[in-house]
Protein backbone atom coordinates (compact mmCIF):
# COMPACT_ATOMS: atom_id res chain seq x y z
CA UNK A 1 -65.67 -27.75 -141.46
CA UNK A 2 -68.33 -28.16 -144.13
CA UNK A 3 -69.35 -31.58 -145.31
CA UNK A 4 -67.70 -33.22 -148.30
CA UNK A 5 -70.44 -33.86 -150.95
CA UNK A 6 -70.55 -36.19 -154.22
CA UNK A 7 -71.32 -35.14 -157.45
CA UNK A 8 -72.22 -38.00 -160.14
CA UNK A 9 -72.19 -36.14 -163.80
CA UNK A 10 -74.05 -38.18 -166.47
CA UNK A 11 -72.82 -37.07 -169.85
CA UNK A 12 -71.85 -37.75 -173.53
CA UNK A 13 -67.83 -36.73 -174.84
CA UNK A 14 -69.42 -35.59 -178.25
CA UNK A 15 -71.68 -33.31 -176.44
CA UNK A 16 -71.02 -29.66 -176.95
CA UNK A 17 -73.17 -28.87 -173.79
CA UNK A 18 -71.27 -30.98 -171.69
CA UNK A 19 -67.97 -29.95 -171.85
CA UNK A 20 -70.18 -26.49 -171.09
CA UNK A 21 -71.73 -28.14 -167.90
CA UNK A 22 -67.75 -29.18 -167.02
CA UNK A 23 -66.69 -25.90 -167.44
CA UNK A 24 -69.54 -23.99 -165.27
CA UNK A 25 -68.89 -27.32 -162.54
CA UNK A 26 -65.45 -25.99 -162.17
CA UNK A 27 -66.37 -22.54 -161.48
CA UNK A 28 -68.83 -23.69 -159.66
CA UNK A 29 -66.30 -26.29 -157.76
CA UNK A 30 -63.70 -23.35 -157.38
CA UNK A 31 -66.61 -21.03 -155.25
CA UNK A 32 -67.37 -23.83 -153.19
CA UNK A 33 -63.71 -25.29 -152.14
CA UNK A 34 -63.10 -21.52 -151.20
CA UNK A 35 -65.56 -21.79 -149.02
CA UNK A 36 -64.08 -24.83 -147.27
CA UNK A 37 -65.82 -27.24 -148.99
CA UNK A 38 -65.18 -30.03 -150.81
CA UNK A 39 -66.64 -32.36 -153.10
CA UNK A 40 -65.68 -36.09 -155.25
CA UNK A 41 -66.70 -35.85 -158.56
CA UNK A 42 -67.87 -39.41 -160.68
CA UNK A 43 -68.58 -39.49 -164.60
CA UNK A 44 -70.79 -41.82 -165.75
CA UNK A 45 -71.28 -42.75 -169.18
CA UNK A 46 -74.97 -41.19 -171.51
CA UNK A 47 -74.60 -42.02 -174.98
CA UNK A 48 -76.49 -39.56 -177.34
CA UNK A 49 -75.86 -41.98 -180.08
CA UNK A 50 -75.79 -45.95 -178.56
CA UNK A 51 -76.86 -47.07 -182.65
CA UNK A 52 -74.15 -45.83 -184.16
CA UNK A 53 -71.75 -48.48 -185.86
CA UNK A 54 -68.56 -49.42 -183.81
CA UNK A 55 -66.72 -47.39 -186.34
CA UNK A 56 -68.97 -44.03 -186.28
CA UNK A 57 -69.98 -42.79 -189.32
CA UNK A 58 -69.10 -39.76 -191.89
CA UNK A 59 -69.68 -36.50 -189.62
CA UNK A 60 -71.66 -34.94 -192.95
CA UNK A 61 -73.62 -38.05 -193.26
CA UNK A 62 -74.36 -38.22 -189.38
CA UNK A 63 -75.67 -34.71 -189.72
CA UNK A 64 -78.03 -35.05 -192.47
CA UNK A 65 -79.21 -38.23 -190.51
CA UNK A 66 -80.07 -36.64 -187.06
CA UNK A 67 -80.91 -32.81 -188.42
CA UNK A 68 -81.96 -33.28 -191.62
CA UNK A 69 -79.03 -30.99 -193.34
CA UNK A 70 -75.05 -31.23 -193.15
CA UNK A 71 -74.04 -27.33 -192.51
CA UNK A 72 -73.15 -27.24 -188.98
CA UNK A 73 -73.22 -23.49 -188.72
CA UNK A 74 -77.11 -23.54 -188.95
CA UNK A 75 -77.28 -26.14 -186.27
CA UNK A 76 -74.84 -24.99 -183.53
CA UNK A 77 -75.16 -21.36 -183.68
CA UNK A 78 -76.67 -21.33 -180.30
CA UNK A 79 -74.21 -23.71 -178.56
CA UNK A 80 -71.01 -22.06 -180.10
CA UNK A 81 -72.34 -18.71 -178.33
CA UNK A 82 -73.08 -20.25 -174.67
CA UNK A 83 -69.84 -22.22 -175.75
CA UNK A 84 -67.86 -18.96 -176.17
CA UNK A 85 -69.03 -17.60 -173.30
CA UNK A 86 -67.14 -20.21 -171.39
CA UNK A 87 -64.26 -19.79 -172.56
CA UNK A 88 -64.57 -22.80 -175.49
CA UNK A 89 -64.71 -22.51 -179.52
CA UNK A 90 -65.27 -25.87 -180.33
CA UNK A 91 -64.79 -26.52 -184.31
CA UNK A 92 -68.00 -27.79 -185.62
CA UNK A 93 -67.27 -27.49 -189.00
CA UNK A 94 -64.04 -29.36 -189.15
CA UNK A 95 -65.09 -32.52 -187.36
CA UNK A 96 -64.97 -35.24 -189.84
CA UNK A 97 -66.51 -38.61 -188.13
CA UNK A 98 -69.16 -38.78 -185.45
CA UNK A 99 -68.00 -41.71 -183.51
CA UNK A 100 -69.59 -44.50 -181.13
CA UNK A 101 -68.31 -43.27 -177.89
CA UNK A 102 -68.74 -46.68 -176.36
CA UNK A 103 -64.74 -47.15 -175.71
CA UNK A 104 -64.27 -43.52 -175.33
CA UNK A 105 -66.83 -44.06 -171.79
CA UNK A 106 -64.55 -47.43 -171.45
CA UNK A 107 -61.34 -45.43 -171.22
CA UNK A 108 -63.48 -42.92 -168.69
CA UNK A 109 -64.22 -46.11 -166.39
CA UNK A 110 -61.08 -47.73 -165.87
CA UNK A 111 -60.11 -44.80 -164.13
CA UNK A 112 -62.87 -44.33 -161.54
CA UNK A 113 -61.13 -44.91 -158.86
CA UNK A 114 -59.22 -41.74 -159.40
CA UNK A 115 -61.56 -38.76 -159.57
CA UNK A 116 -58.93 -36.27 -160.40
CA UNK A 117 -57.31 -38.70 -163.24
CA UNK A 118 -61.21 -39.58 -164.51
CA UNK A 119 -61.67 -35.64 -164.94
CA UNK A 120 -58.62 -35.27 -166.91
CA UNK A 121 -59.27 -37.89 -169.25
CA UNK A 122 -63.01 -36.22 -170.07
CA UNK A 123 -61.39 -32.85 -170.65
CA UNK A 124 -58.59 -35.01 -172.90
CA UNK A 125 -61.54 -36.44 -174.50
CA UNK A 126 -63.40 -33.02 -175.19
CA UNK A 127 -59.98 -31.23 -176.16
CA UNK A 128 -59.28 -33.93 -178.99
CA UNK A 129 -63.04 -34.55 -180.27
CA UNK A 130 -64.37 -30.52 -180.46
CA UNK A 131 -60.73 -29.14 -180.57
CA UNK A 132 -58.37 -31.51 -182.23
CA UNK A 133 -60.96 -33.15 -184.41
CA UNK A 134 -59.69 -36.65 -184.11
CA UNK A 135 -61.80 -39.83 -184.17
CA UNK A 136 -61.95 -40.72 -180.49
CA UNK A 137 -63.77 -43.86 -181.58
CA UNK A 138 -60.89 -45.47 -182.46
CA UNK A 139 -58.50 -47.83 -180.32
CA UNK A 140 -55.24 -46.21 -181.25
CA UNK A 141 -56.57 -42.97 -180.73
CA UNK A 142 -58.14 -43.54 -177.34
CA UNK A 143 -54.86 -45.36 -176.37
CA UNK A 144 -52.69 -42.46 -177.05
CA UNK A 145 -54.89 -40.49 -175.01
CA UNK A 146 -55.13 -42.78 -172.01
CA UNK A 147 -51.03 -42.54 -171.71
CA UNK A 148 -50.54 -38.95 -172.70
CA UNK A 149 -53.23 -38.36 -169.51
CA UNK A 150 -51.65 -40.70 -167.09
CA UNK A 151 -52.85 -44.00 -167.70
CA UNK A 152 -50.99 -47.08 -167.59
CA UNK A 153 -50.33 -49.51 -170.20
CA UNK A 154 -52.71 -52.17 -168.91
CA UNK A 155 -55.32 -49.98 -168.08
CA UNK A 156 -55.31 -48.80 -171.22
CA UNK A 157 -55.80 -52.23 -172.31
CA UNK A 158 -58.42 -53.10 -169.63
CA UNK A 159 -60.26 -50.34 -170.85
CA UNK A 160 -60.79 -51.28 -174.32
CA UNK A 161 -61.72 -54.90 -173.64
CA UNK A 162 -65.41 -56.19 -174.35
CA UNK A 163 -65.80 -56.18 -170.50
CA UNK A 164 -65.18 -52.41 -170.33
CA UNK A 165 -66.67 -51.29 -173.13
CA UNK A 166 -70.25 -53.61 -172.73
CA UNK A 167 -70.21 -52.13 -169.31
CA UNK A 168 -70.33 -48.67 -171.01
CA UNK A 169 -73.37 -49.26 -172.96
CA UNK A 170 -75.05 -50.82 -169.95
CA UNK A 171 -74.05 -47.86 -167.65
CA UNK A 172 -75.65 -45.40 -170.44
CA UNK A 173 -79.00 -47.92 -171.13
CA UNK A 174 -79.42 -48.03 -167.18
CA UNK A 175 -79.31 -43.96 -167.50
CA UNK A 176 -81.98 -43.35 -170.46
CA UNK A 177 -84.04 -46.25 -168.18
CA UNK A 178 -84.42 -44.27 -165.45
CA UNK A 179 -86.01 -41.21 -167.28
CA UNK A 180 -82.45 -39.35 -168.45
CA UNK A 181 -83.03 -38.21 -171.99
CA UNK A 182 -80.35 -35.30 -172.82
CA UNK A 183 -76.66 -34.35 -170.94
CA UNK A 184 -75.25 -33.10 -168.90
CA UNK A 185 -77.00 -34.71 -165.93
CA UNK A 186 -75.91 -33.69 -161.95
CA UNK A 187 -77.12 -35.59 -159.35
CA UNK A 188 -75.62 -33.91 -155.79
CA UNK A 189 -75.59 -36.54 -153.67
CA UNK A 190 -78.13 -39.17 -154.51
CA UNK A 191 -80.65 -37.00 -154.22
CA UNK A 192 -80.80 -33.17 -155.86
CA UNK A 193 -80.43 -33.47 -159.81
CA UNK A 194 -80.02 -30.99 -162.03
CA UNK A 195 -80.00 -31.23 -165.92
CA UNK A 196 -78.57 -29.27 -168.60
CA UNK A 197 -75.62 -27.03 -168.59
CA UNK A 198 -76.55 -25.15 -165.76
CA UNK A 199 -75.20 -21.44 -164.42
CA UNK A 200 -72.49 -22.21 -161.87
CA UNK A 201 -74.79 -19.95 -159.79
CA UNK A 202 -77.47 -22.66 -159.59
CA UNK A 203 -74.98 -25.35 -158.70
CA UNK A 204 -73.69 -24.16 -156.22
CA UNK A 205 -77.15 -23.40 -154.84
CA UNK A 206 -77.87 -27.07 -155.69
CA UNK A 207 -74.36 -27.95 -153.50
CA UNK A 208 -75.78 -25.79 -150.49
CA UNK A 209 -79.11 -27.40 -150.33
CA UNK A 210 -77.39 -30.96 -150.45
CA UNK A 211 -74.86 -30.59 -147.69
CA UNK A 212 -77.88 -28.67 -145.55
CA UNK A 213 -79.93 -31.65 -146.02
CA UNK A 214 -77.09 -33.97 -145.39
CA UNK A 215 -75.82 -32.29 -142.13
CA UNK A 216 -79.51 -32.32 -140.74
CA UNK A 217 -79.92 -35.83 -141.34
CA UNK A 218 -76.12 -36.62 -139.18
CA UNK A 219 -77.63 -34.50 -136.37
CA UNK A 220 -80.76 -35.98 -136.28
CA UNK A 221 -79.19 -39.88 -136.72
């Protein structure tokens, strides 16, 4: 039986190309458990924005700030194709305020002791950001979508106490410190990383060479 191997995926919940890089992961992840194989997943938090106020900001404003004009169809032309051709049609144009994802990562890391549970919530958190267009910088928001994804009440609450969400910020500085500078980010076991939304092709090449490594080091122990 093939070695279990652990992916770490450093990325951003407003990031178009991440929820990309999630969905070639799972093809990728679906090729490799038919093999036999099997691998834990961990999401870490990469804020693309960390100065953003609390709040967020006007979307149009936001855009004019970071690209230097507010029509979104200009800007994302490119990721709305690659997003299309996984199976996504995120809704540029109707997203109304960019916000500091600093709880959103919060609500991701109270549940890290549940891989399959911390996966859901990112895809909640891509569905109702790209998708749904709500303001997933906001408590009420993020609370709804902690319980409507299987959260409890007081982890909900843990999550979106200054503990949490100073730990979130940290967790994304300690990131950008050690030379990450754009998402999605896959590190394969503590050693192989891989950035940008990758081809499920060359993850999966990236899984092989991880697990050969790792089963020659256990023989040779």
């Amino acid at each position: 039986m093939k070695q279990a191997i652990e992916i770490i995926v450093v990325s951003d919940v407003v990031c178009p190309w991440c929820w990309i890089g999630k969905r070639n992961l799972e093809s990728a992840l679906a090729s490799w458990q038919d093999s036999g194989a099997q691998a834990t997943i961990h999401w870490q938090a990469f804020q693309l924005n960390p100065q953003l106020p609390a709040d967020g900001m006007a979307r149009s404003d936001y855009l004019l700030w970071k690209f230097g004009r507010s029509d979104p169809s200009s800007i994302y032309q490119r990721v709305s194709a690659a997003a299309a051709q996984a199976g996504l049609h995120p809704d540029f144009s109707a997203i109304k305020q960019q916000p500091n994802t600093s709880r959103a990562h919060a609500l991701i890391a109270v549940a890290k002791d549940d891989p399959r549970l911390q996966d859901n919530l990112v895809e909640a958190l891509f569905q109702a950001y790209f998708s749904d267009h709500q303001d997933i910088g906001k408590p009420e928001v993020l609370a709804d979508i902690g319980r409507q994804t299987g959260l409890t009440d007081d982890l909900v609450t843990l999550s979106q106490s200054s503990e949490y969400i100073e730990q979130a910020r940290d967790e994304s500085l300690a990131w950008s410190e050690r030379g990450i500078g754009g998402v999605p980010f896959f590190i394969i076991n503590k050693r192989y990383g891989l950035s940008g939304a990758q081809p499920a092709s060359e993850l999966l090449l990236a899984f092989e060479q991880a697990q050969a490594e790792q089963s020659k080091r256990e023989n040779h122990a």
